[in-house]
Protein backbone atom coordinates (compact mmCIF):
# COMPACT_ATOMS: atom_id res chain seq x y z
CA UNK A 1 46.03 99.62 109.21
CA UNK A 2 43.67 96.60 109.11
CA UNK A 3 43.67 93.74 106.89
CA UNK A 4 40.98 94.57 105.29
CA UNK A 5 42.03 97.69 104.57
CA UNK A 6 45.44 96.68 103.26
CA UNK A 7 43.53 93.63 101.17
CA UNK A 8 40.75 95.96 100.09
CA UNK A 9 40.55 95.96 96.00
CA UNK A 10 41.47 99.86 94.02
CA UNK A 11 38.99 101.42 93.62
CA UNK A 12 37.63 101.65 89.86
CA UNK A 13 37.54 104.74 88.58
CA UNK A 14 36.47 103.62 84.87
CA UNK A 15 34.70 101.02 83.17
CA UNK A 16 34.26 99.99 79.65
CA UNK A 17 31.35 97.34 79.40
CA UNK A 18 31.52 95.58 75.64
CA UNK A 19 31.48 98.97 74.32
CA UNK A 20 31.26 99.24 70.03
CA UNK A 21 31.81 102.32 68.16
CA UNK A 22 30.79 102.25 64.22
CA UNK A 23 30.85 105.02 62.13
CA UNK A 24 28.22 104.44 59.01
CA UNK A 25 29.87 105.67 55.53
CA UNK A 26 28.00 107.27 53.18
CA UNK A 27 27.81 105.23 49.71
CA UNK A 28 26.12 105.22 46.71
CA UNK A 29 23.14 103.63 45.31
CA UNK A 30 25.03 100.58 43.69
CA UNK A 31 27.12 100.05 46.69
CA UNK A 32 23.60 99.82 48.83
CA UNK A 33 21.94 97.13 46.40
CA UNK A 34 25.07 95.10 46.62
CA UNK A 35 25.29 95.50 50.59
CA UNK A 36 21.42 94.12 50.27
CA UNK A 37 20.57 97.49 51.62
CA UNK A 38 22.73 97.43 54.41
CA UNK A 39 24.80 100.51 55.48
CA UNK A 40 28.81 99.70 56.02
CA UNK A 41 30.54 101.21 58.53
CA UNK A 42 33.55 101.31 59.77
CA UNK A 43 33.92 99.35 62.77
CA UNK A 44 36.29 101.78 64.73
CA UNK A 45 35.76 99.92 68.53
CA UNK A 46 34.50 96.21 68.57
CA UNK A 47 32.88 94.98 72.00
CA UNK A 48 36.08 95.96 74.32
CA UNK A 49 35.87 95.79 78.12
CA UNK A 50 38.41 96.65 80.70
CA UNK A 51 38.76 99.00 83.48
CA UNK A 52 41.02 101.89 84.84
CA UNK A 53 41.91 102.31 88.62
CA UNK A 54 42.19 105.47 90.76
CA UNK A 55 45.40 106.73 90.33
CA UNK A 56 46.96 103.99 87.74
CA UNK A 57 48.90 104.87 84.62
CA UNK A 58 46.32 102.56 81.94
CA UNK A 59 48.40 102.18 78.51
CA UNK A 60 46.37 101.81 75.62
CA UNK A 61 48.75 100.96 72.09
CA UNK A 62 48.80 99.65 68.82
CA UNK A 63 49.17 101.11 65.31
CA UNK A 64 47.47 103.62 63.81
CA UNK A 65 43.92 103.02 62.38
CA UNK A 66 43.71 100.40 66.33
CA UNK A 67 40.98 102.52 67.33
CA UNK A 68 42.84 103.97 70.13
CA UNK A 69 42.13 107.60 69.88
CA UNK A 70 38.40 106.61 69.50
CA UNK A 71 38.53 104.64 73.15
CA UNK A 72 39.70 107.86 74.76
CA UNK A 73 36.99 110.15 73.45
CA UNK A 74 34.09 107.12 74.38
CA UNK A 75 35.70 107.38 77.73
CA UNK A 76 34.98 111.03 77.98
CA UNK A 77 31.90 110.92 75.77
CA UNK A 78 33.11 112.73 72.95
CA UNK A 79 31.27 109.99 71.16
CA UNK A 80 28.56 108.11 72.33
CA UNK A 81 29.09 104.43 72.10
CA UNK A 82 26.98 102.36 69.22
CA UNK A 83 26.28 99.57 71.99
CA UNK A 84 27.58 99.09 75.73
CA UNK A 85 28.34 101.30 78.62
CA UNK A 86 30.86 104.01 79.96
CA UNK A 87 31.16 103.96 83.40
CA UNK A 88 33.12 106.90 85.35
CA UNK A 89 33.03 106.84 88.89
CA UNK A 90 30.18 104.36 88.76
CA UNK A 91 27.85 106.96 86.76
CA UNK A 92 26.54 105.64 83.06
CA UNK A 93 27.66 108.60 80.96
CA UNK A 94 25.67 107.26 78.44
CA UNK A 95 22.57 108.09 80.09
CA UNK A 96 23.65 111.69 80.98
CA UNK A 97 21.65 114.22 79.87
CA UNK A 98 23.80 117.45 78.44
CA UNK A 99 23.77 119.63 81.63
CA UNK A 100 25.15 116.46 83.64
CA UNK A 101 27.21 115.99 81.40
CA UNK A 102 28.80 119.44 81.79
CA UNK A 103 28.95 119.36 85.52
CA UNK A 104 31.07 116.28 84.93
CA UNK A 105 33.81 116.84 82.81
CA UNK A 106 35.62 119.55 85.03
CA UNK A 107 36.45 115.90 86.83
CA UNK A 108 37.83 114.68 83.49
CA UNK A 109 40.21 116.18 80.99
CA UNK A 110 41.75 115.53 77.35
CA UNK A 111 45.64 116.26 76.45
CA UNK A 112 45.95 116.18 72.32
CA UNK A 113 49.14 114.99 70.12
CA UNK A 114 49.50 117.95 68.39
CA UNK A 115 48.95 121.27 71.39
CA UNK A 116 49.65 123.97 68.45
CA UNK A 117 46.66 122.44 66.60
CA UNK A 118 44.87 122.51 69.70
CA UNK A 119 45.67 125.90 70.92
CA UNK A 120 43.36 128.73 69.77
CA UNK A 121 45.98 130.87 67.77
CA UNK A 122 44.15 133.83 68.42
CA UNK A 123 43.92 133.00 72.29
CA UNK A 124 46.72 134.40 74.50
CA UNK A 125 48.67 131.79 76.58
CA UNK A 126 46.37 132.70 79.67
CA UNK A 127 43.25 133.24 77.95
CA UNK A 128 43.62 129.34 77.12
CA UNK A 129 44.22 128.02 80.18
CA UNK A 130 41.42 130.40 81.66
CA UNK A 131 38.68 129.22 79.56
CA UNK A 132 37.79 126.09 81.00
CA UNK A 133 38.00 127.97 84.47
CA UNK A 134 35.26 130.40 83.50
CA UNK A 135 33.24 127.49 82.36
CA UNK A 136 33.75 125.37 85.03
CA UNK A 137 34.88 127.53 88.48
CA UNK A 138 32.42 130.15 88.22
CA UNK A 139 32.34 130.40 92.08
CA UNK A 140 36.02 131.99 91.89
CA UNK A 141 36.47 135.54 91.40
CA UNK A 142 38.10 137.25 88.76
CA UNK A 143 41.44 138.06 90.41
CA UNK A 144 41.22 133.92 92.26
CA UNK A 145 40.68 132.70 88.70
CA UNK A 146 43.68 134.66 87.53
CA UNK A 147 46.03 133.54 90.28
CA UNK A 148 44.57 129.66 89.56
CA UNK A 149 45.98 129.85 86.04
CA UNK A 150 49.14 131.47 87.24
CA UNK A 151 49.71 128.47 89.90
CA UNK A 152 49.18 125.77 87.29
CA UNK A 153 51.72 127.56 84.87
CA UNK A 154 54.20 127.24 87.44
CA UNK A 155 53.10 123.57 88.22
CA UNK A 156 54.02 122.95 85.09
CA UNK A 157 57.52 124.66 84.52
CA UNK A 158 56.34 128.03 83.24
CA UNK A 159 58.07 130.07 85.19
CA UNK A 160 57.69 133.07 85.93
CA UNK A 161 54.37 132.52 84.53
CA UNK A 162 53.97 135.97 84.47
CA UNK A 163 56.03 136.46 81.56
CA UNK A 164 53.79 133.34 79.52
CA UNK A 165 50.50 134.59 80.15
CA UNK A 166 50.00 137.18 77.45
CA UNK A 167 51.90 135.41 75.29
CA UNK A 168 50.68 133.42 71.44
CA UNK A 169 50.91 129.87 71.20
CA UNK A 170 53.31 130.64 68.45
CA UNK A 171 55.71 132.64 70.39
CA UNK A 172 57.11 129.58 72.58
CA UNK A 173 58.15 126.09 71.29
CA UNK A 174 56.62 123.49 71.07
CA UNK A 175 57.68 121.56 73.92
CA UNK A 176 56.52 124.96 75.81
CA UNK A 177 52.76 124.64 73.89
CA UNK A 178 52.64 121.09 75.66
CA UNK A 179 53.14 122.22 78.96
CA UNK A 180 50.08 124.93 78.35
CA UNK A 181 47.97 121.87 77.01
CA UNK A 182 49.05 119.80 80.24
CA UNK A 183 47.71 123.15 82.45
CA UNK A 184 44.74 123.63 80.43
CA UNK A 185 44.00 120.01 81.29
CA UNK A 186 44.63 120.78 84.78
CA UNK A 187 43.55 123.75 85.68
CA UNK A 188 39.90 122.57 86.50
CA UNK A 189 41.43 119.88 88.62
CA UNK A 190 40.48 116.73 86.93
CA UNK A 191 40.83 113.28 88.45
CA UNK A 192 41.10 111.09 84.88
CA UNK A 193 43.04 112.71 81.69
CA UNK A 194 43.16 111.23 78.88
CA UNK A 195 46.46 111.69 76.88
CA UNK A 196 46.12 111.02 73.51
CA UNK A 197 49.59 110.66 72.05
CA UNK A 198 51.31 113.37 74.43
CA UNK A 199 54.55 113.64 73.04
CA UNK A 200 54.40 112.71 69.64
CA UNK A 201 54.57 116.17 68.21
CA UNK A 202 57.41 116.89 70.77
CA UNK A 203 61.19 117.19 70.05
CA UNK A 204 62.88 113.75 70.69
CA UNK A 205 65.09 116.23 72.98
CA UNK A 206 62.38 117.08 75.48
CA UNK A 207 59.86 113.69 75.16
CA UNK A 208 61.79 112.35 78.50
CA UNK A 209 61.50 115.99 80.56
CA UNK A 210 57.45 116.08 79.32
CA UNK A 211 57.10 112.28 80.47
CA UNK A 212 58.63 112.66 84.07
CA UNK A 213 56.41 116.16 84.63
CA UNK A 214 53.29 113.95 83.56
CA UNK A 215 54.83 111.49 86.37
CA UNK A 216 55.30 114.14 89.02
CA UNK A 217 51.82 115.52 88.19
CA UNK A 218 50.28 112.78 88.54
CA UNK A 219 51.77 112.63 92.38
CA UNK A 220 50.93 116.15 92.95
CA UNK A 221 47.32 116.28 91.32
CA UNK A 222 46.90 112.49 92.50
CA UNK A 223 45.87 111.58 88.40
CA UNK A 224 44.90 108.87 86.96
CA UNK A 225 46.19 108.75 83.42
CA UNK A 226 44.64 106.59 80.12
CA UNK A 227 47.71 106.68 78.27
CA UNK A 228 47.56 106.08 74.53
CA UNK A 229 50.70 105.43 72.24
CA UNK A 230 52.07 103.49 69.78
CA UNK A 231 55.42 103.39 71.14
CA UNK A 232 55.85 100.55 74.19
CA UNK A 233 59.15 101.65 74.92
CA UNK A 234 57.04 105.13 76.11
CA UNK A 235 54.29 103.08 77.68
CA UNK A 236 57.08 101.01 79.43
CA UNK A 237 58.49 103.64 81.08
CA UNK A 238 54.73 105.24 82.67
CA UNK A 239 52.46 102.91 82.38
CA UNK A 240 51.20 100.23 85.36
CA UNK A 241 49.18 97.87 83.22
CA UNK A 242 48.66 97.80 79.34
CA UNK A 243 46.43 97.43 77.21
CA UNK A 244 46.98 96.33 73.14
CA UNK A 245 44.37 96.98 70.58
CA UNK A 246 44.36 95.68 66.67
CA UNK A 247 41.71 96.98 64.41
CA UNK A 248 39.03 97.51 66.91
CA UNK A 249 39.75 94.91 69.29
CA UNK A 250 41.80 93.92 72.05
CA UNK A 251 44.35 91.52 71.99
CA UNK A 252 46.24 91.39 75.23
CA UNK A 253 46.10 93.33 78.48
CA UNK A 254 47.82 92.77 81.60
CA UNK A 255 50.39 94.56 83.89
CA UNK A 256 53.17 96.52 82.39
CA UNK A 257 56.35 93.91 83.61
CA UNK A 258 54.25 90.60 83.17
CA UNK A 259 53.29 91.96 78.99
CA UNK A 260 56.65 92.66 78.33
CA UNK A 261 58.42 89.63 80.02
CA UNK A 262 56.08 86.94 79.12
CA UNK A 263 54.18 88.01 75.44
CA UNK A 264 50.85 86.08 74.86
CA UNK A 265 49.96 87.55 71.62
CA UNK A 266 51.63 87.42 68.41
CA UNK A 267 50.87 91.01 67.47
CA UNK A 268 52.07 92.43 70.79
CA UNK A 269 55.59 90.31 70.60
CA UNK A 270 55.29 92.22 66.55
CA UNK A 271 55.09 95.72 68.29
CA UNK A 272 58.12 94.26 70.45
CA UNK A 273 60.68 93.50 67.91
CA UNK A 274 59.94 96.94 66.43
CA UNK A 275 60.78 98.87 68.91
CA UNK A 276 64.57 100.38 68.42
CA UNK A 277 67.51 98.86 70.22
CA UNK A 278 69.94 101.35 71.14
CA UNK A 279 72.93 99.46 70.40
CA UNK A 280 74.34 99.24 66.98
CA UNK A 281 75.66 95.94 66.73
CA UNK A 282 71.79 94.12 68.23
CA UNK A 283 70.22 94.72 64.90
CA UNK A 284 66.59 93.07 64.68
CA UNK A 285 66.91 89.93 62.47
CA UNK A 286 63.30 88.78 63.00
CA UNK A 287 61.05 88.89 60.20
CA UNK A 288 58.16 91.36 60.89
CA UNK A 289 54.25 90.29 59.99
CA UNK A 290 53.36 90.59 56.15
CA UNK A 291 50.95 93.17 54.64
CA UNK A 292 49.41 96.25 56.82
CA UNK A 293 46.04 96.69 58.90
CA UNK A 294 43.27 95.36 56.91
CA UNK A 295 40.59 98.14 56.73
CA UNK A 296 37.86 98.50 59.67
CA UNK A 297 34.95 98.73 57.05
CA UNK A 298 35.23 94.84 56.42
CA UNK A 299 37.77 93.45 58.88
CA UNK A 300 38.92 89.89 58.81
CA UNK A 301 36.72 86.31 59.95
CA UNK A 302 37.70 84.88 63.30
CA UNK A 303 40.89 86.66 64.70
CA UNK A 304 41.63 89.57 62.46
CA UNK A 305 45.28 89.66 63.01
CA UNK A 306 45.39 85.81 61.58
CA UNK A 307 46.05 86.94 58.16
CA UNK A 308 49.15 88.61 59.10
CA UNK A 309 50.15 85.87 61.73
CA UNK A 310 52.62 83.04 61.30
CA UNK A 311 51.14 81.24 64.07
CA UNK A 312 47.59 80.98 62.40
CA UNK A 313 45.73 77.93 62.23
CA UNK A 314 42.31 77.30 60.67
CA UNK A 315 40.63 78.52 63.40
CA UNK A 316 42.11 81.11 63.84
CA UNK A 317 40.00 82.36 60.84
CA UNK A 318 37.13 81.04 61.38
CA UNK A 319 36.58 81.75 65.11
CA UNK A 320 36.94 84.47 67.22
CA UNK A 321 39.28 84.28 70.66
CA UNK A 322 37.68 85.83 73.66
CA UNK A 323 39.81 87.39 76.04
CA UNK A 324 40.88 84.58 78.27
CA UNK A 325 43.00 85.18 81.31
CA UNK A 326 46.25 82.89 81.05
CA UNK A 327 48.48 84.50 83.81
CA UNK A 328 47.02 86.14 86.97
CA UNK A 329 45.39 89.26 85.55
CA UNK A 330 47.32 89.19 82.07
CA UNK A 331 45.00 88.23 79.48
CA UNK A 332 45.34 87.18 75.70
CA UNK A 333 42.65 86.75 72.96
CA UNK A 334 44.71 84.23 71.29
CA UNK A 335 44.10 80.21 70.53
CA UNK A 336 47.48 79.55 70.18
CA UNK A 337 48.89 81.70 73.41
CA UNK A 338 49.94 79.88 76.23
């Protein structure tokens, strides 16, 4: 192999570009005169950048209300962004029209937190998993699309899958209905997925089995995986770089090992201390931040964690941190990080 070869950069397989998401809320007449006629919204995403590489594990956490869930459908334009660009494989989604669109997303899948809420109670195990197939592998006949669903049952522990296929989503359990959301992601043979909380809704019993089949899928299938959680001790154990998002923006990102060892960002070292300790006698003594997420409708001046930040100086409220690289490729948007 040459050296440029071995020196030659991953290749990107997304891109965010200062993408913002706002969602207008309807109000009354009172509310508009005392806006000045402006509409509010709530500012869901708020000019984040950052990019995924072919076949990385790309972490996205915080709490809930972060805007994490709304990054992973502007990455698969569920939602079209209110300013900046989506990138996938170089191609601005955002100027897709809808039959582009289409022929695109067989490349790209979604996994959801909660599969029995996402499984069609009325569609057979097989019937779920074929759907996407009829949609998206018309070329394959009926007896080829069969035997695909089949194979990707088995990829996924369902064996014999046989004996799943004409099955209801509420005949197995539940860590069973993940697996069938898993296949029904990759049945069309995506190269992104997006998994949006992907064992939340799973017993704590069968969380570790789920993670390491995503892990040997991801080898199989050569994935690339957005990850989104809010636990780090999950996104510790999958994920190759991280990414940590407070009320619309991001606040740190870097690789996994270099986040965790050396924290930039007060709220990240927060999400640390929270995270259990299996050992009885380490209890956390640490006080945690004060107060909860302020609401996305009218967020905070300057850094909006500052008002829940013992580090906070004045401005911190009265100026907004960029994200500024302080280790190689581990950023912080923090005045006070070092």
């Amino acid at each position: 192999m040459s050296a440029s070869t071995q020196n030659s950069a991953p290749r990107e397989l997304v891109r965010l570009e200062h993408v913002t998401k706002h969602f207008p809320v309807q109000s009354g007449f009172l509310a508009m005169l005392l806006n000045r006629g402006q509409i509010p919204a709530v500012r869901a995403v708020d000019d984040i950048s950052f990019t995924i590489h072919q076949g990385e594990v790309f972490g996205l956490a915080g709490e809930s209300g972060s805007g994490k869930s709304t990054v992973g459908r502007l990455v698969l334009r569920l939602l079209d962004p209110t300013a900046g660009r989506v990138l996938f494989d170089d191609i601005d989604l955002v100027g897709l029209k809808a039959e582009e669109m289409r022929r695109l997303r067989s490349r790209m899948q979604l996994v959801f937190q909660d599969p029995l809420a996402s499984l069609n109670p009325r569609m057979t195990i097989g019937q779920a998993i074929l759907h996407p197939v009829t949609i998206h592998l018309r070329n394959l006949s009926k007896a080829e699309q069969r035997r695909r669903v089949l194979d990707i049952l088995t990829a996924v522990g369902m064996n014999p899958p046989e004996c799943f296929y004409d099955l209801f989503p509420h005949q197995i359990s539940g860590g069973q209905r993940q697996r069938v959301v898993l296949a029904r992601a990759l049945v069309t043979n995506p190269e992104l997925i997006v998994a949006d909380e992907p064992i939340a809704m799973a017993d704590v019993s069968v969380r570790a089995q789920l993670l390491d089949l995503m892990m040997n899928l991801k080898k199989e299938f050569d994935l690339t995986y957005l990850f989104i959680t809010h636990d780090l001790a999950t996104a510790k154990y999958v994920c190759d770089r991280i990414a940590i998002m407070y009320l619309g923006k991001l606040c740190e990102l870097g690789p996994i090992h270099d986040v965790y060892d050396h924290v930039l960002h007060p709220y990240t070292q927060a999400l640390l201390k929270a995270v259990p300790v299996p050992d009885p006698l380490r209890r956390r003594s640490e006080p945690m931040p004060a107060g909860e997420i302020p609401s996305a409708i009218n967020p905070p001046s300057g850094c909006r964690f500052h008002p829940r930040c013992s580090l906070a100086v004045d401005q911190c409220s009265q100026e907004a941190p960029p994200l500024m690289e302080l280790r190689p490729g581990h950023q912080a948007a923090c005045w006070m990080a070092k």
